[in-house]
C-alpha atoms as a PDB file:
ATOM      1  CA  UNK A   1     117.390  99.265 101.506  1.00  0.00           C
ATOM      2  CA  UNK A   2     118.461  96.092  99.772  1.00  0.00           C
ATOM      3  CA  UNK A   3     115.491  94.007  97.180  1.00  0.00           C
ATOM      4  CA  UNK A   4     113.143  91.966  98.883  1.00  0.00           C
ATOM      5  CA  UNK A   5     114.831  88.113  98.164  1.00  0.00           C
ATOM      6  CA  UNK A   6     114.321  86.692  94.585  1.00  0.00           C
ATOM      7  CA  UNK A   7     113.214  90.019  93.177  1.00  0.00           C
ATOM      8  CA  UNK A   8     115.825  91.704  90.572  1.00  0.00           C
ATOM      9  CA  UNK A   9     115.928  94.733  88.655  1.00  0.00           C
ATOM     10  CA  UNK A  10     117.903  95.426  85.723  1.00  0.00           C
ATOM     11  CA  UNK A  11     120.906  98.531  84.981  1.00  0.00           C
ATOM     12  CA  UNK A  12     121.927  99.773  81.809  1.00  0.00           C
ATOM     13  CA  UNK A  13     121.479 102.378  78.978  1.00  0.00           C
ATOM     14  CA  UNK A  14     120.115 102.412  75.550  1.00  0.00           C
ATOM     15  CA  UNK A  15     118.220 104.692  73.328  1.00  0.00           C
ATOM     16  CA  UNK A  16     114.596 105.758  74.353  1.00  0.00           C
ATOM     17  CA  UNK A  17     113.849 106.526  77.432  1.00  0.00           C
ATOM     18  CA  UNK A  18     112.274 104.844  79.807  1.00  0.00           C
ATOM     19  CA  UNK A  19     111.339 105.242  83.353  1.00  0.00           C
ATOM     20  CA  UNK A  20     111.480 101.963  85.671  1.00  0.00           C
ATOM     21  CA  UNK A  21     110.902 101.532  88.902  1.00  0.00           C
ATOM     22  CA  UNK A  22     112.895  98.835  90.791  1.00  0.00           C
ATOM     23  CA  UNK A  23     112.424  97.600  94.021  1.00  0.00           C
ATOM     24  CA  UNK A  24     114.168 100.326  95.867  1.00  0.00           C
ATOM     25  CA  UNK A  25     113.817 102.765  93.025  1.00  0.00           C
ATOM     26  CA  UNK A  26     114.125 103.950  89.640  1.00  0.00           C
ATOM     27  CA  UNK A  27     116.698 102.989  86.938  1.00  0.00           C
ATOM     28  CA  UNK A  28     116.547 104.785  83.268  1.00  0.00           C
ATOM     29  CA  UNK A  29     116.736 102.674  81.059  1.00  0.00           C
ATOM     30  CA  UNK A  30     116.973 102.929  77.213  1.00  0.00           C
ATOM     31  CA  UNK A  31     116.424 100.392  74.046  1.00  0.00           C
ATOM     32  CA  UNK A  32     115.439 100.189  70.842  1.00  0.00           C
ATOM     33  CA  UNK A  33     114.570  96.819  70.492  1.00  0.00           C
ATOM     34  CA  UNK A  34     111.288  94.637  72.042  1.00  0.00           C
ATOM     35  CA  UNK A  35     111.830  91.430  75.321  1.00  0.00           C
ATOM     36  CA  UNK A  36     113.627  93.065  77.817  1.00  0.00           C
ATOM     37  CA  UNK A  37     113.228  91.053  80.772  1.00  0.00           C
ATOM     38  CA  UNK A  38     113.178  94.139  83.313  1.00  0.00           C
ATOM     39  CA  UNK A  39     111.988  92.749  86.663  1.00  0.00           C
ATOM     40  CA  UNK A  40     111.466  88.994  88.028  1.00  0.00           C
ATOM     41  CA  UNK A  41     110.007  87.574  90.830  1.00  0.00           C
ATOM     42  CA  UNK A  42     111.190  84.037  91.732  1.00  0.00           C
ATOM     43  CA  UNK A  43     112.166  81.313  89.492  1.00  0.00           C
ATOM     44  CA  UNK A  44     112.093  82.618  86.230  1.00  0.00           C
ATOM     45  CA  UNK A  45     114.186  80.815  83.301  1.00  0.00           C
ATOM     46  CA  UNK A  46     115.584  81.729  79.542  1.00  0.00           C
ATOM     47  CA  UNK A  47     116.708  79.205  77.426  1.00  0.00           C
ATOM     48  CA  UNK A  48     116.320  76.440  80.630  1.00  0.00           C
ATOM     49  CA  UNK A  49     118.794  78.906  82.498  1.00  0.00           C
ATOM     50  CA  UNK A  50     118.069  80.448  85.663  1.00  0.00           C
ATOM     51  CA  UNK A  51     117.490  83.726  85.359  1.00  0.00           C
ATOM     52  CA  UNK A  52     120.164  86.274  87.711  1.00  0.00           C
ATOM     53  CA  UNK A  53     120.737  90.140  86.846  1.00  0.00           C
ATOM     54  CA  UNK A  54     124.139  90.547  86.227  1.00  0.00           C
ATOM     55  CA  UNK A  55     125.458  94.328  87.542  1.00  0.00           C
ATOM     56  CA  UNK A  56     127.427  95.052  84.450  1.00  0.00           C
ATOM     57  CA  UNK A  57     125.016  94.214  81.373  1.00  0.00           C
ATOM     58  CA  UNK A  58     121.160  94.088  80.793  1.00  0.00           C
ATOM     59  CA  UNK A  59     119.222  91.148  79.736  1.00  0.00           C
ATOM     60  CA  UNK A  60     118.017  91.427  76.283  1.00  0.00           C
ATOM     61  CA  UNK A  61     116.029  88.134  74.829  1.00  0.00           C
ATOM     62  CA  UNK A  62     116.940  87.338  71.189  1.00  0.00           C
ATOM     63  CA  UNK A  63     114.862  86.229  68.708  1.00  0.00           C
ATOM     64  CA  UNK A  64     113.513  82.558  69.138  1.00  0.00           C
ATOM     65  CA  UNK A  65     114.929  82.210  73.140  1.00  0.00           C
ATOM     66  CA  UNK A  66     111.760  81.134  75.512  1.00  0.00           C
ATOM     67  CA  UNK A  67     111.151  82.917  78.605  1.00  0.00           C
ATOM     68  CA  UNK A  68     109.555  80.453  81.087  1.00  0.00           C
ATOM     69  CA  UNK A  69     108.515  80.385  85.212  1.00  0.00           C
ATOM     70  CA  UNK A  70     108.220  77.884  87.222  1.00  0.00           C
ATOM     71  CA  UNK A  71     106.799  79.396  90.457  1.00  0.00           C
ATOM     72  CA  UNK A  72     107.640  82.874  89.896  1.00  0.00           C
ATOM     73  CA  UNK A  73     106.994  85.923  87.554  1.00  0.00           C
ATOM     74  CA  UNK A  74     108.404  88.127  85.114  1.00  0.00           C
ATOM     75  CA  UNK A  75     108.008  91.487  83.547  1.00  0.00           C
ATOM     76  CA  UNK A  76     108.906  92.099  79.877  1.00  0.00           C
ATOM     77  CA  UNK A  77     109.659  95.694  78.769  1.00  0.00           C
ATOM     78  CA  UNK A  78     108.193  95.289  74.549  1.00  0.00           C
ATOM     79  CA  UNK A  79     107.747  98.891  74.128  1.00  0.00           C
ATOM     80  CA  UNK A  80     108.312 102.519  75.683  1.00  0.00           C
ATOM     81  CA  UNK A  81     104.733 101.969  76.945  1.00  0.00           C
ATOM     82  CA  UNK A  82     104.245  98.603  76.576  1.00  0.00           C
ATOM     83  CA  UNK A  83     104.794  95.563  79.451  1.00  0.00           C
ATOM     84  CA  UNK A  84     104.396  91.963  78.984  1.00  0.00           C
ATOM     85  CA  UNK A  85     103.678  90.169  82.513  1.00  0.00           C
ATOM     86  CA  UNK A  86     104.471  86.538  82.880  1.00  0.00           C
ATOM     87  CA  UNK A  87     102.174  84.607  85.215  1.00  0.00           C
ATOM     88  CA  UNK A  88     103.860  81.488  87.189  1.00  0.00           C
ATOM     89  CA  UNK A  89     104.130  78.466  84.990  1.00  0.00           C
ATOM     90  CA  UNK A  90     103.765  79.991  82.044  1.00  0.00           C
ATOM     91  CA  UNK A  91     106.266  79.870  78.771  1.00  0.00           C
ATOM     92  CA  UNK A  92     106.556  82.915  75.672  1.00  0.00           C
ATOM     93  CA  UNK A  93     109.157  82.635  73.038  1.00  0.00           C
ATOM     94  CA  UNK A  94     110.124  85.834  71.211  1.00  0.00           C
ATOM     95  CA  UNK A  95     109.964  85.588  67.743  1.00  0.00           C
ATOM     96  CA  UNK A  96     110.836  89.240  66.185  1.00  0.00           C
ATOM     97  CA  UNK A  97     112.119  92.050  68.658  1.00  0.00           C
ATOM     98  CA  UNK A  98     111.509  95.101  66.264  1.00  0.00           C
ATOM     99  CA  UNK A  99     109.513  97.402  68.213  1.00  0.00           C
ATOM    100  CA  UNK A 100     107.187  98.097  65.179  1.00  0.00           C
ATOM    101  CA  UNK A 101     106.541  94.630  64.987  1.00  0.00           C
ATOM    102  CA  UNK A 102     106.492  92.981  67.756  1.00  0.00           C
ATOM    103  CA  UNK A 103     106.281  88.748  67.820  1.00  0.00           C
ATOM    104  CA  UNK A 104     105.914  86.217  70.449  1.00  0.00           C
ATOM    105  CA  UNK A 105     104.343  82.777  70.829  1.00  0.00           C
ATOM    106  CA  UNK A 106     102.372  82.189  74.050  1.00  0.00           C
ATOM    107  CA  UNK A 107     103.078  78.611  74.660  1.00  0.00           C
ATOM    108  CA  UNK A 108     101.828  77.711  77.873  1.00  0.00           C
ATOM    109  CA  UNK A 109     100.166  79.795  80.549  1.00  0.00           C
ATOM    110  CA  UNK A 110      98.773  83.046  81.136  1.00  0.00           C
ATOM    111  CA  UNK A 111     100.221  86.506  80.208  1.00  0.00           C
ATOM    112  CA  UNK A 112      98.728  90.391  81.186  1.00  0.00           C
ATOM    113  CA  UNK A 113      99.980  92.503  78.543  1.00  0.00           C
ATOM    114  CA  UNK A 114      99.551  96.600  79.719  1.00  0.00           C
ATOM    115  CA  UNK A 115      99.877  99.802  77.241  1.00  0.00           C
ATOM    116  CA  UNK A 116      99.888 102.706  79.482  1.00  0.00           C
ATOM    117  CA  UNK A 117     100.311 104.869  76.085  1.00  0.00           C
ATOM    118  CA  UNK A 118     100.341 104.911  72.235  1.00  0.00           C
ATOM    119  CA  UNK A 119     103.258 105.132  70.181  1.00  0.00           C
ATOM    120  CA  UNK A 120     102.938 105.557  66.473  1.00  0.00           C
ATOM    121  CA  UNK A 121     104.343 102.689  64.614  1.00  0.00           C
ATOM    122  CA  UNK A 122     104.720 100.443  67.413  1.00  0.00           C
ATOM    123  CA  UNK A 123     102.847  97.183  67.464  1.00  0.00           C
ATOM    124  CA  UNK A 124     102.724  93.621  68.934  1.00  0.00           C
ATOM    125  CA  UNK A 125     101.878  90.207  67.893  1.00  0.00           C
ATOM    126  CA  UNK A 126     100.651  87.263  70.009  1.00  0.00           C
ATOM    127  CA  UNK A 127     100.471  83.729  68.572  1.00  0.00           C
ATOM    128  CA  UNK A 128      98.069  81.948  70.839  1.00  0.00           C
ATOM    129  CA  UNK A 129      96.000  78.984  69.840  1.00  0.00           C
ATOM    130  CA  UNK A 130      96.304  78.886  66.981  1.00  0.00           C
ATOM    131  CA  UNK A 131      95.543  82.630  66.597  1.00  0.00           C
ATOM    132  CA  UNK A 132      96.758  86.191  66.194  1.00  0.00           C
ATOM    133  CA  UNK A 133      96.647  88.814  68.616  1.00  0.00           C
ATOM    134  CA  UNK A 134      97.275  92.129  67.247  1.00  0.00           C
ATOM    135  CA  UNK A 135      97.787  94.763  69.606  1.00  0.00           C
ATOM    136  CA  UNK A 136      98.580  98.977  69.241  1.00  0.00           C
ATOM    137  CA  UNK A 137      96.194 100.410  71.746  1.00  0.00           C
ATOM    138  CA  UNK A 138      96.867 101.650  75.069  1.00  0.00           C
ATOM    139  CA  UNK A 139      94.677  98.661  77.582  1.00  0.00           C
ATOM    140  CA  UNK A 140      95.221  96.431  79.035  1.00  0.00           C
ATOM    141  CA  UNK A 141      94.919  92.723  77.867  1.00  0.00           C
ATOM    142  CA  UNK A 142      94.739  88.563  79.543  1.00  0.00           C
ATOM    143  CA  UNK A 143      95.965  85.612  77.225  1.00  0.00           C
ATOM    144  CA  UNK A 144      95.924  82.468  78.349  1.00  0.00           C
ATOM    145  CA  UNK A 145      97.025  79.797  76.208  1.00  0.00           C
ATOM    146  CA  UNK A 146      95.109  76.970  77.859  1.00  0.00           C
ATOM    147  CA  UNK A 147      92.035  76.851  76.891  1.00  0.00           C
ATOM    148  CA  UNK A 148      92.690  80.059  74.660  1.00  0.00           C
ATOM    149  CA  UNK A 149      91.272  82.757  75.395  1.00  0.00           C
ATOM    150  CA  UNK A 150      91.852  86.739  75.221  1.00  0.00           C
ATOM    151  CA  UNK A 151      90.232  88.856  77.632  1.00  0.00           C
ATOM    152  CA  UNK A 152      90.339  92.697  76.677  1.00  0.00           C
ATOM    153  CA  UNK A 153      90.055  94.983  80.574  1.00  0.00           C
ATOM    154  CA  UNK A 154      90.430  98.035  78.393  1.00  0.00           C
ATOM    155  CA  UNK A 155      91.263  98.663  74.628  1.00  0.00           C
ATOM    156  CA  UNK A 156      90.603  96.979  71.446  1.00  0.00           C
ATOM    157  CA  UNK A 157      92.603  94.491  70.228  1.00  0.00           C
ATOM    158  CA  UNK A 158      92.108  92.259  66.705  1.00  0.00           C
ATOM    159  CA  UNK A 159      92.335  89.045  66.765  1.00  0.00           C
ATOM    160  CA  UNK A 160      92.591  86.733  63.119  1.00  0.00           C
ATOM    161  CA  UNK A 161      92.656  82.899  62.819  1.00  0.00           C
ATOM    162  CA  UNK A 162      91.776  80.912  59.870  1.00  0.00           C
ATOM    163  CA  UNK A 163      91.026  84.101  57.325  1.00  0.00           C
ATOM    164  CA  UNK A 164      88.213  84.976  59.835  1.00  0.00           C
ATOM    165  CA  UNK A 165      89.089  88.433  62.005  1.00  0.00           C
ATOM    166  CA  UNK A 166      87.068  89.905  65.139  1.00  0.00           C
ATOM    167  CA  UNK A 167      87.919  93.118  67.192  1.00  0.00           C
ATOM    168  CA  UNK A 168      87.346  92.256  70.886  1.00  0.00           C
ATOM    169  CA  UNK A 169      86.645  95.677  72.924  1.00  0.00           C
ATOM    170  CA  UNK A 170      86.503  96.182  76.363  1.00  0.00           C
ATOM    171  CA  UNK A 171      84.874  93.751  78.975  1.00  0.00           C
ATOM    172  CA  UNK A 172      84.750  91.599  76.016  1.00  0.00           C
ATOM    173  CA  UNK A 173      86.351  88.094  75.955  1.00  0.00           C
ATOM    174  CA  UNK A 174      87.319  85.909  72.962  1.00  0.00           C
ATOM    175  CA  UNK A 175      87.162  81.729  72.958  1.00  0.00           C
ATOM    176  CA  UNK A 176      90.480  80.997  70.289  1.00  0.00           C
ATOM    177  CA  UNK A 177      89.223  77.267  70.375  1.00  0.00           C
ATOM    178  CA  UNK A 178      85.239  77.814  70.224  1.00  0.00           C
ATOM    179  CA  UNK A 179      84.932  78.895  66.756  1.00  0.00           C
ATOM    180  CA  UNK A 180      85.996  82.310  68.344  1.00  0.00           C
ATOM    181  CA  UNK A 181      83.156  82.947  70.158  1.00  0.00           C
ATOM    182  CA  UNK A 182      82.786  86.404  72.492  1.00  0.00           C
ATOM    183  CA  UNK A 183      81.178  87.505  74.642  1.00  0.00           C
ATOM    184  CA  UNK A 184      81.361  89.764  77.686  1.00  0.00           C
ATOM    185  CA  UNK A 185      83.250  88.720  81.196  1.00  0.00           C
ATOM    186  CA  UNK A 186      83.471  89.603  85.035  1.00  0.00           C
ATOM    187  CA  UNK A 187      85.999  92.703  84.545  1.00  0.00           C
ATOM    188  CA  UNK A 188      86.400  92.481  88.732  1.00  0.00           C
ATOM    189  CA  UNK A 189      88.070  89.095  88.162  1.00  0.00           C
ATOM    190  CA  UNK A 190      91.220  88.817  89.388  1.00  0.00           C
ATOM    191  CA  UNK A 191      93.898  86.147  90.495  1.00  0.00           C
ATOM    192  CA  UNK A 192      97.577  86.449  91.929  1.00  0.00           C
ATOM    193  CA  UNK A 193      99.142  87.715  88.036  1.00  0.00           C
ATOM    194  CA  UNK A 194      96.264  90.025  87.934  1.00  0.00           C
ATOM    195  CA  UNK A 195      97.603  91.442  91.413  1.00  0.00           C
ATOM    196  CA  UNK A 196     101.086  91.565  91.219  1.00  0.00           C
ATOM    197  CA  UNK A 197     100.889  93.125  87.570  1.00  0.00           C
ATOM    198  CA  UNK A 198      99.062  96.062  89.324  1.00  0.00           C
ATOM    199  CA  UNK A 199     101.112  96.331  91.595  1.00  0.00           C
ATOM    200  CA  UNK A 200     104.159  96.599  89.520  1.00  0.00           C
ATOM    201  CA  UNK A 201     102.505  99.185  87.353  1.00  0.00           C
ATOM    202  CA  UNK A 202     101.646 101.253  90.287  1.00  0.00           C
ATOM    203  CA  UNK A 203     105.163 101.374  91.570  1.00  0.00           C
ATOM    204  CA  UNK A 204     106.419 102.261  87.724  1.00  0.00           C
ATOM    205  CA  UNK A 205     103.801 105.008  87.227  1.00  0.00           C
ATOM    206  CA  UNK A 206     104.645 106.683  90.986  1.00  0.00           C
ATOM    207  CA  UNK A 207     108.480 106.605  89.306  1.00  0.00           C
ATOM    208  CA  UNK A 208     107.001 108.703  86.325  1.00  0.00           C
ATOM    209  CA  UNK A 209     104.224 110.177  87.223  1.00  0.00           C
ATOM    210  CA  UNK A 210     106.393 113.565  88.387  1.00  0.00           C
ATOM    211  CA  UNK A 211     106.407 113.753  84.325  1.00  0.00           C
ATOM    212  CA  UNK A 212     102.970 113.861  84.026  1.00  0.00           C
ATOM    213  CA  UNK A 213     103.710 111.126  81.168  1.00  0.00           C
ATOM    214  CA  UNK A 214     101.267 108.390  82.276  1.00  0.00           C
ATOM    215  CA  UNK A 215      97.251 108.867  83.056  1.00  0.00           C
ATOM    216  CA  UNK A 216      96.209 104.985  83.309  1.00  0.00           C
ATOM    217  CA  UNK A 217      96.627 105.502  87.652  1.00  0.00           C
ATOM    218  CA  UNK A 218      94.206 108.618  88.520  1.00  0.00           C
ATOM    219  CA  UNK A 219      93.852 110.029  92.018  1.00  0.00           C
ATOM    220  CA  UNK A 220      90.439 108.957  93.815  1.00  0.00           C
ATOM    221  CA  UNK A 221      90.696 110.093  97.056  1.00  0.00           C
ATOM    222  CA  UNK A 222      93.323 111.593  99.923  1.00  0.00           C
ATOM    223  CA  UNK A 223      96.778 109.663  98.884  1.00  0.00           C
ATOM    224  CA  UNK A 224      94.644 107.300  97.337  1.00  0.00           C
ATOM    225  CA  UNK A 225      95.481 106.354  92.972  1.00  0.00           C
ATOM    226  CA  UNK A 226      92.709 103.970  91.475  1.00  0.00           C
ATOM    227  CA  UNK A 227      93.571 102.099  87.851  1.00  0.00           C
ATOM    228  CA  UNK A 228      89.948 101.366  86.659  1.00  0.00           C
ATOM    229  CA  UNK A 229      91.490  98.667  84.068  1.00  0.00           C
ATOM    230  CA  UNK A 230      92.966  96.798  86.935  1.00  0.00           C
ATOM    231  CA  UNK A 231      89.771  97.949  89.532  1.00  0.00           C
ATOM    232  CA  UNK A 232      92.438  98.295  92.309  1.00  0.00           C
ATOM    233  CA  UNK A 233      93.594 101.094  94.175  1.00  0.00           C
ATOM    234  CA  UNK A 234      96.611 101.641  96.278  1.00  0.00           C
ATOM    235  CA  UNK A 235      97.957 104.172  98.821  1.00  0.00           C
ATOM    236  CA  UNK A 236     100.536 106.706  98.225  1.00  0.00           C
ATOM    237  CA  UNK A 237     102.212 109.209 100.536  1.00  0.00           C
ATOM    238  CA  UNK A 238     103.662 111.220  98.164  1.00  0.00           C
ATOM    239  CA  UNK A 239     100.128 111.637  96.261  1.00  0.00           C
ATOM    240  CA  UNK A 240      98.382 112.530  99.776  1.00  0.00           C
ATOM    241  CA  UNK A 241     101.241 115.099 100.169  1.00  0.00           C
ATOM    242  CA  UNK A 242     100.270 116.340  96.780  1.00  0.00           C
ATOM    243  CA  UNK A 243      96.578 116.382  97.692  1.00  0.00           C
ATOM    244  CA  UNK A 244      97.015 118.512 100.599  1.00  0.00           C
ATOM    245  CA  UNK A 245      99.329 121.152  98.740  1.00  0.00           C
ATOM    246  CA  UNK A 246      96.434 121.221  95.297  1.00  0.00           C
ATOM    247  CA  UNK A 247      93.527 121.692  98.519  1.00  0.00           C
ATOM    248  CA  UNK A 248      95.803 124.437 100.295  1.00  0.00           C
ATOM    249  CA  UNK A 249      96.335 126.315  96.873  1.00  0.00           C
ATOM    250  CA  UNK A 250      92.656 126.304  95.847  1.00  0.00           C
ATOM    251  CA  UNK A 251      91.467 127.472  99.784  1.00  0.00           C
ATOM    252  CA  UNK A 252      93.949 130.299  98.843  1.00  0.00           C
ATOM    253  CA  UNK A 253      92.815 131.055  95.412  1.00  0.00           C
ATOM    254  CA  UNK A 254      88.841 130.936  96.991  1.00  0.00           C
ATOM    255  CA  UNK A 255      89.512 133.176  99.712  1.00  0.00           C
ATOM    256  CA  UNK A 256      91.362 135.816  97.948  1.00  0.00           C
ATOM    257  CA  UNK A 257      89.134 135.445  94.897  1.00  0.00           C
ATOM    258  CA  UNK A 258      86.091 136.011  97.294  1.00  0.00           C
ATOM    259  CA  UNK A 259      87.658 139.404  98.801  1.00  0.00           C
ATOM    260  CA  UNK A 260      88.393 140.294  95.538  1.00  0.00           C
ATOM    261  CA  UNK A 261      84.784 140.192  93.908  1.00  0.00           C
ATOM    262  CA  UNK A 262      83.148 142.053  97.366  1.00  0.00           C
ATOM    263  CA  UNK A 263      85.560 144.900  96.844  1.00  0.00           C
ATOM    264  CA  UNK A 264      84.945 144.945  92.785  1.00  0.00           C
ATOM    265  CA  UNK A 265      81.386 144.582  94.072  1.00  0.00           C
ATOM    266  CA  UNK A 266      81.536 147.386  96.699  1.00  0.00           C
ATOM    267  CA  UNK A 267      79.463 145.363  98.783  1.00  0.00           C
ATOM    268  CA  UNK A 268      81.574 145.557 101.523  1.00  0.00           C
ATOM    269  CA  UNK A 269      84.643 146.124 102.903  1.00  0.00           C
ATOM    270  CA  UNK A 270      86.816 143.355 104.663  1.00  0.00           C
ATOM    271  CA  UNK A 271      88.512 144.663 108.020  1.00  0.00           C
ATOM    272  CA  UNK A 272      89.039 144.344 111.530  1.00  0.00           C
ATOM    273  CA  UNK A 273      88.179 140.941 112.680  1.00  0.00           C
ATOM    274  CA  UNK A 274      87.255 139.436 109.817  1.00  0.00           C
ATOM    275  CA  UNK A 275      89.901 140.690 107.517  1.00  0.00           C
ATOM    276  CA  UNK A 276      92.468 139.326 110.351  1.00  0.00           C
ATOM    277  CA  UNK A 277      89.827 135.631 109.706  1.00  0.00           C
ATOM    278  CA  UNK A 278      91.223 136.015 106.344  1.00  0.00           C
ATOM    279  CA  UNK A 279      94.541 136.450 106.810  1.00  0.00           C
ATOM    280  CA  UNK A 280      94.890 133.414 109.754  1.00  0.00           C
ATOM    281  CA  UNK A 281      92.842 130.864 106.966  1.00  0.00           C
ATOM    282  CA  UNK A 282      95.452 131.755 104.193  1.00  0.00           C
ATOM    283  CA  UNK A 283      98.822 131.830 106.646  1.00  0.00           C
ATOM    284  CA  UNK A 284      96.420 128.223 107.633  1.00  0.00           C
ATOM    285  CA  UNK A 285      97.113 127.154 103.999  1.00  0.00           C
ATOM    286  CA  UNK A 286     100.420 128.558 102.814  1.00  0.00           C
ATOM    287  CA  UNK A 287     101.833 126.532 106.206  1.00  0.00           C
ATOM    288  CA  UNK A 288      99.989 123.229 105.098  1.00  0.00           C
ATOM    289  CA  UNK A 289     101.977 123.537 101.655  1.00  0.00           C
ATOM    290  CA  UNK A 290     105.350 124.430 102.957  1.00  0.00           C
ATOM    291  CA  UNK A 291     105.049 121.247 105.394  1.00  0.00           C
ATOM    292  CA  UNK A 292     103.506 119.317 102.194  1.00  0.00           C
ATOM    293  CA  UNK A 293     106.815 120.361  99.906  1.00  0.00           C
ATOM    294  CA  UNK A 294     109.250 119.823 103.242  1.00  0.00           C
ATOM    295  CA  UNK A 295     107.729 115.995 103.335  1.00  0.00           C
ATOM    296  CA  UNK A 296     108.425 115.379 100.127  1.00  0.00           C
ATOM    297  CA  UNK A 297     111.543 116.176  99.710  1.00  0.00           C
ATOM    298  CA  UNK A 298     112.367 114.495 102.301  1.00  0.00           C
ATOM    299  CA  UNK A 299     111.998 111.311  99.946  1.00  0.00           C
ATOM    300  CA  UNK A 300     113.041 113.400  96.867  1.00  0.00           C
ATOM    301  CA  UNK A 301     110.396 114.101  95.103  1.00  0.00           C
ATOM    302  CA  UNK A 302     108.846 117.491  93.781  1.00  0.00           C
ATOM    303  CA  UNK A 303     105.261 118.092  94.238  1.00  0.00           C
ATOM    304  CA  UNK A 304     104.034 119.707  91.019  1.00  0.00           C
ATOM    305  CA  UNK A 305     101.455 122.957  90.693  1.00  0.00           C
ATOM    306  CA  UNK A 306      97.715 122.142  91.456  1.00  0.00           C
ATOM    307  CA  UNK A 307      95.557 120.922  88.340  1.00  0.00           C
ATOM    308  CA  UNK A 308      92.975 123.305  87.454  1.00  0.00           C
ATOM    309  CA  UNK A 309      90.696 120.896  86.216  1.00  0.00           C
ATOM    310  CA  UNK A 310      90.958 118.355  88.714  1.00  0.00           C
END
């Protein structure tokens, strides 16, 4: 299946690894430095040059270039566990590209930056407004450069200006230009960045989520994954697949775990009819997992053993 038109994904390999999910898949990728531009959706721009993903090398901003849109969005790889989404007409220049110090100067427009993980030692830095942004929690976090503001969905990030330095929390939002005032916003807000970053980090966690690395998406329901930072949820086969195996498993567990404790019990004995009840509901269950494990790897992907505490 070819990309939907004007969306590109990036190939290469450098030196941590890192799980990304393209259009039509994954790509492992590797880096050591901060601003790779991973993933764009229409007219996205570096240094006034369109932006186009070359097959045979990736697309690494150096220090001082400007990343801008016009009517399109980007996705900005700054850490192992750390994306920068660019809303449409919106500008950020990269100032430093060390992943332990992370720089970049929000110059127009709005930004969602997600941290699906700590790392020791890594850190990022948002000029905004006349401001600083420090970031190094997993959260996820809204700049918007006009009229200045910092919105905090989950985490805790600090923000300094002027010797003067507040920690914003989450559901808490921070005016830049009112004397940095906060208070507390509508967490359920949303708007068409807010969506498509979701989306994009649902697609990269279903990538990586085999690895059990990433916890930010947690299953609610039958196939269904809710991110309570974004308050979305979205529908995955492969999770509904892995849902019906975890319920088959535990029906088995019950039901021999109940015959179990009745004999230890000498209550009773299990036979005729209802020991062949017993057998039919587990031969039920084992057949609901073999068809769960023959559907997924039908798309390639290995259901994992059932979470106890789940």
């Amino acid at each position: 299946m070819n990309p939907p038109r004007n969306e590109c994904r990036i190939t290469g390999l450098w030196l941590a690894i890192l799980i990304l999910a393209g259009v039509t898949g994954a790509q492992t990728l590797v880096s050591v430095k901060s601003g790779v531009v991973q993933f764009i959706n229409g007219d996205v721009f570096l240094e006034g040059k369109r932006l186009q993903f070359p097959a045979d090398r990736n697309i690494l901003m150096e220090n001082g270039q400007l990343l801008n849109t016009k009517n399109g969005m980007a996705e900005v790889l700054l850490s192992p566990a750390a994306y920068l989404r660019l809303g449409k007409d919106s500008s950020v220049r990269l100032q430093n590209n060390e992943l332990d110090r992370t720089q970049l100067d929000l110059e127009k427009g709005s930004i969602l930056i997600e941290v699906v993980a700590e790392i020791e030692g890594n850190r990022t830095l948002i000029r905004i407004a006349g401001s600083n942004v420090e970031i190094d929690q997993s959260g996820l976090y809204r700049l918007d450069a006009d009229p200045g503001e910092l919105r905090v969905y989950r985490g805790e990030a600090v923000v300094g200006k002027q010797g003067k330095t507040s920690v914003v929390k989450s559901g808490g939002i921070i005016y830049l230009n009112r004397l940095m005032r906060q208070e507390k916003f509508d967490v359920n807000s949303s708007d068409s960045l807010h969506q498509w970053a979701a989306r994009r980090s649902f697609d990269l966690f279903i990538i990586t989520a085999g690895a059990g690395s990433q916890t930010h998406w947690v299953p609610a329901s039958m196939g269904w994954v809710r991110n309570s930072a974004y308050r979305v949820s979205f529908y995955s086969e492969i999770f509904r697949l892995q849902w019906i195996k975890d319920q088959a498993s535990r029906q088995i567990e019950e039901l021999l775990a109940k015959y179990k404790l009745e004999q230890e019990a000498n209550q009773r004995t299990i036979y005729g009819a209802e020991y062949e009840q017993l057998l039919a509901k587990i031969k039920e269950a084992q057949r609901a997992i073999d068809e769960a494990h023959r559907k997924a790897k039908e798309t390639g992907v290995a259901l994992t053993e059932p979470d106890p505490g789940r």
